[in-house]
C-alpha atoms as a PDB file:
ATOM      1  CA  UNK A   1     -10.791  -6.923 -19.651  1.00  0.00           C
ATOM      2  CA  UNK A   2     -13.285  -7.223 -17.181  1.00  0.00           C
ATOM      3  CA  UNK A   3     -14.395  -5.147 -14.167  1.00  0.00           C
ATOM      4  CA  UNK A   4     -13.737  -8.093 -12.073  1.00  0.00           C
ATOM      5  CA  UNK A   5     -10.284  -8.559 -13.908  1.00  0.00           C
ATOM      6  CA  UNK A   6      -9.204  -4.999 -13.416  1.00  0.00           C
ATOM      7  CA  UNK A   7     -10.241  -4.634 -10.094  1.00  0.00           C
ATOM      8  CA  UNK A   8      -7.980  -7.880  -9.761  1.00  0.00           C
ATOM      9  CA  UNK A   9      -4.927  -6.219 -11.673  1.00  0.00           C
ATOM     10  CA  UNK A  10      -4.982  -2.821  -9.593  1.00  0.00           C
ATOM     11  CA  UNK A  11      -4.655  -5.228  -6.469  1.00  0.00           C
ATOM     12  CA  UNK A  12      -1.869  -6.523  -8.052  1.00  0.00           C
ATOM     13  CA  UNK A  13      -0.456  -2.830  -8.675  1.00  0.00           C
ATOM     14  CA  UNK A  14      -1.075  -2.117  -5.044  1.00  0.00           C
ATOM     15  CA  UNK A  15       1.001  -5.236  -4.135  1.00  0.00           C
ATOM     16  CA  UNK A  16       3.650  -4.189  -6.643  1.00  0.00           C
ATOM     17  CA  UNK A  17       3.863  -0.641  -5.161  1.00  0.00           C
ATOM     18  CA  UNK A  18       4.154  -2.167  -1.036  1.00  0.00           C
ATOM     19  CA  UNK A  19       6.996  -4.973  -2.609  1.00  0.00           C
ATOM     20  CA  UNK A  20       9.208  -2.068  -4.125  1.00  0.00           C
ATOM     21  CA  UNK A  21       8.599  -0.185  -1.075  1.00  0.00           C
ATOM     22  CA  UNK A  22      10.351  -2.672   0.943  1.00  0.00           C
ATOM     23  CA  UNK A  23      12.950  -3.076  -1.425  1.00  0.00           C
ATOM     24  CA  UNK A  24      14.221  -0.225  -1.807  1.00  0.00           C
ATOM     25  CA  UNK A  25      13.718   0.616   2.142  1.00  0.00           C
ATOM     26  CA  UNK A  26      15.664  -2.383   3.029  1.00  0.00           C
ATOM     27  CA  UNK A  27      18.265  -1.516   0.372  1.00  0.00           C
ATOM     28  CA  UNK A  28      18.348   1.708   1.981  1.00  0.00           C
ATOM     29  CA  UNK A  29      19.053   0.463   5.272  1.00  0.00           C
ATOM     30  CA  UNK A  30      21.464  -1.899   4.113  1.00  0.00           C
ATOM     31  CA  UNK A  31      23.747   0.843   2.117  1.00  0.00           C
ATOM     32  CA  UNK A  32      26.397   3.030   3.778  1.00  0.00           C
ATOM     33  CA  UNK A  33      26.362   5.653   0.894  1.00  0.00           C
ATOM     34  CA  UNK A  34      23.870   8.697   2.206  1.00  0.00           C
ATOM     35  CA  UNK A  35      22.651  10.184  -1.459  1.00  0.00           C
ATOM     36  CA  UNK A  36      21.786   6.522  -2.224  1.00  0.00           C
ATOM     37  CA  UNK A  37      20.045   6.028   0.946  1.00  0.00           C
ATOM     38  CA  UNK A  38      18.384   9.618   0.844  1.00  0.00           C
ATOM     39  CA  UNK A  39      17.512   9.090  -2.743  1.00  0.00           C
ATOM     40  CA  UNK A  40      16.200   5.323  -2.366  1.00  0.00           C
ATOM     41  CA  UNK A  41      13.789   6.569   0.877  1.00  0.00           C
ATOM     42  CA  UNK A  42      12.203   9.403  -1.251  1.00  0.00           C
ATOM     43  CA  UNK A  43      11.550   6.467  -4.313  1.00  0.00           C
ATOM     44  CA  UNK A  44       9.753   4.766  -1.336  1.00  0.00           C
ATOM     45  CA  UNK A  45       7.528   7.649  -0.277  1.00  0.00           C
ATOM     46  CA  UNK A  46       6.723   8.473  -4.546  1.00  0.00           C
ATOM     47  CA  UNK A  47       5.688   4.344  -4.251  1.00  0.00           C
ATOM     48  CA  UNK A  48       3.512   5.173  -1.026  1.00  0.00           C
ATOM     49  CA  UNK A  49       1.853   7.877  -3.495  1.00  0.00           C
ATOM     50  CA  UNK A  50       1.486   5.388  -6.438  1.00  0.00           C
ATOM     51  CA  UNK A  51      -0.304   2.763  -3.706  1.00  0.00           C
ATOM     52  CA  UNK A  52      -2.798   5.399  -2.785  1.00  0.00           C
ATOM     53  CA  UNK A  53      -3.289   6.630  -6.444  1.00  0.00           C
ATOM     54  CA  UNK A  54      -4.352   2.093  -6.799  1.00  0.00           C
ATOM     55  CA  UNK A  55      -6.306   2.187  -3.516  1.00  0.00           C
ATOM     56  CA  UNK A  56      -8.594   5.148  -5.248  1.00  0.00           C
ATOM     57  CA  UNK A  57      -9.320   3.600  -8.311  1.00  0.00           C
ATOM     58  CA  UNK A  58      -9.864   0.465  -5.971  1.00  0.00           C
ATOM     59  CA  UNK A  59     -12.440   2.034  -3.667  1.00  0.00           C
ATOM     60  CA  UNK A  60     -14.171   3.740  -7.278  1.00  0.00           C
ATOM     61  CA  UNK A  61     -14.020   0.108  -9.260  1.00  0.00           C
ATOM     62  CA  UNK A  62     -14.937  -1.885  -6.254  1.00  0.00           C
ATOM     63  CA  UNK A  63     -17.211   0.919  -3.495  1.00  0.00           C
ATOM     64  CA  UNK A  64     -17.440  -2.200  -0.722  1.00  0.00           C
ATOM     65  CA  UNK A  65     -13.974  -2.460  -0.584  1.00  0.00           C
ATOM     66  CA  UNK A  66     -13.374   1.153   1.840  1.00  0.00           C
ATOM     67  CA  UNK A  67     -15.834  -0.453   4.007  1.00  0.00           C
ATOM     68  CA  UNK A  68     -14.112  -3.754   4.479  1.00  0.00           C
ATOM     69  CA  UNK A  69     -10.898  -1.371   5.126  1.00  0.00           C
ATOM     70  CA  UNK A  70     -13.115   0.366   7.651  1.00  0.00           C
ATOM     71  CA  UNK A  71     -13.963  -3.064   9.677  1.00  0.00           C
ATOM     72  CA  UNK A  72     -10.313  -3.546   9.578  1.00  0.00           C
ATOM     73  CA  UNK A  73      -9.645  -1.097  10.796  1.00  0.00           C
ATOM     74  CA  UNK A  74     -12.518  -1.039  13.559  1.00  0.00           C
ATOM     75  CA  UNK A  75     -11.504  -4.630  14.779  1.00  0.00           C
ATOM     76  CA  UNK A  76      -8.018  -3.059  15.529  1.00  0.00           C
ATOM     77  CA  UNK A  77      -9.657  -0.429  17.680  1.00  0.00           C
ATOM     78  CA  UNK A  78     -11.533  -3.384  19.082  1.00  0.00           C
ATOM     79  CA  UNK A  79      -8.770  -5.182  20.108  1.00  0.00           C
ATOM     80  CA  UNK A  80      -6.818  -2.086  20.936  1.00  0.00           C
ATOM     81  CA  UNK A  81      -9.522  -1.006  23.381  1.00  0.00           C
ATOM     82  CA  UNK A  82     -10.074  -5.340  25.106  1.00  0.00           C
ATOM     83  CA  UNK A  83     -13.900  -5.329  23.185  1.00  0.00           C
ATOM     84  CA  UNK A  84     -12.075  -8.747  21.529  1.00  0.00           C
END
């Protein structure tokens, strides 16, 4: 596999990790049982952890990606603030 390929997979992982996120937050929403929705919400944080754990080896494998988070995360600001 290829740099380009892995970096390509982990983005995949990171996807994988925000999908079950929202599954198992909306399937905790949805249920009326409280250990399944406790349990279910603390799967969701461990997920949370797993996407960070991708984003890592992201930023390592790929070191302009942090910095296109950063603009991101400056345009918001931007906005936020009526510079756009």
């Amino acid at each position: 596999m290829t740099k380009d390929e892995l970096i390509l997979q982990i983005r995949a992982c990171i996807s994988a990790e925000y999908d079950a996120i929202k599954m198992y937050t909306t399937l905790a929403e949805q249920c009326d049982n409280e250990l399944v929705q406790k349990t279910l919400i603390n799967i969701a944080k461990e997920e949370r952890i797993h996407a960070g754990e991708f984003l890592a080896l992201l930023f390592r494998l790929s070191p302009d990606e942090p910095n296109l988070y950063e603009q991101g995360l400056k345009e918001v600001d931007d906005i936020d603030k009526g510079k756009k």
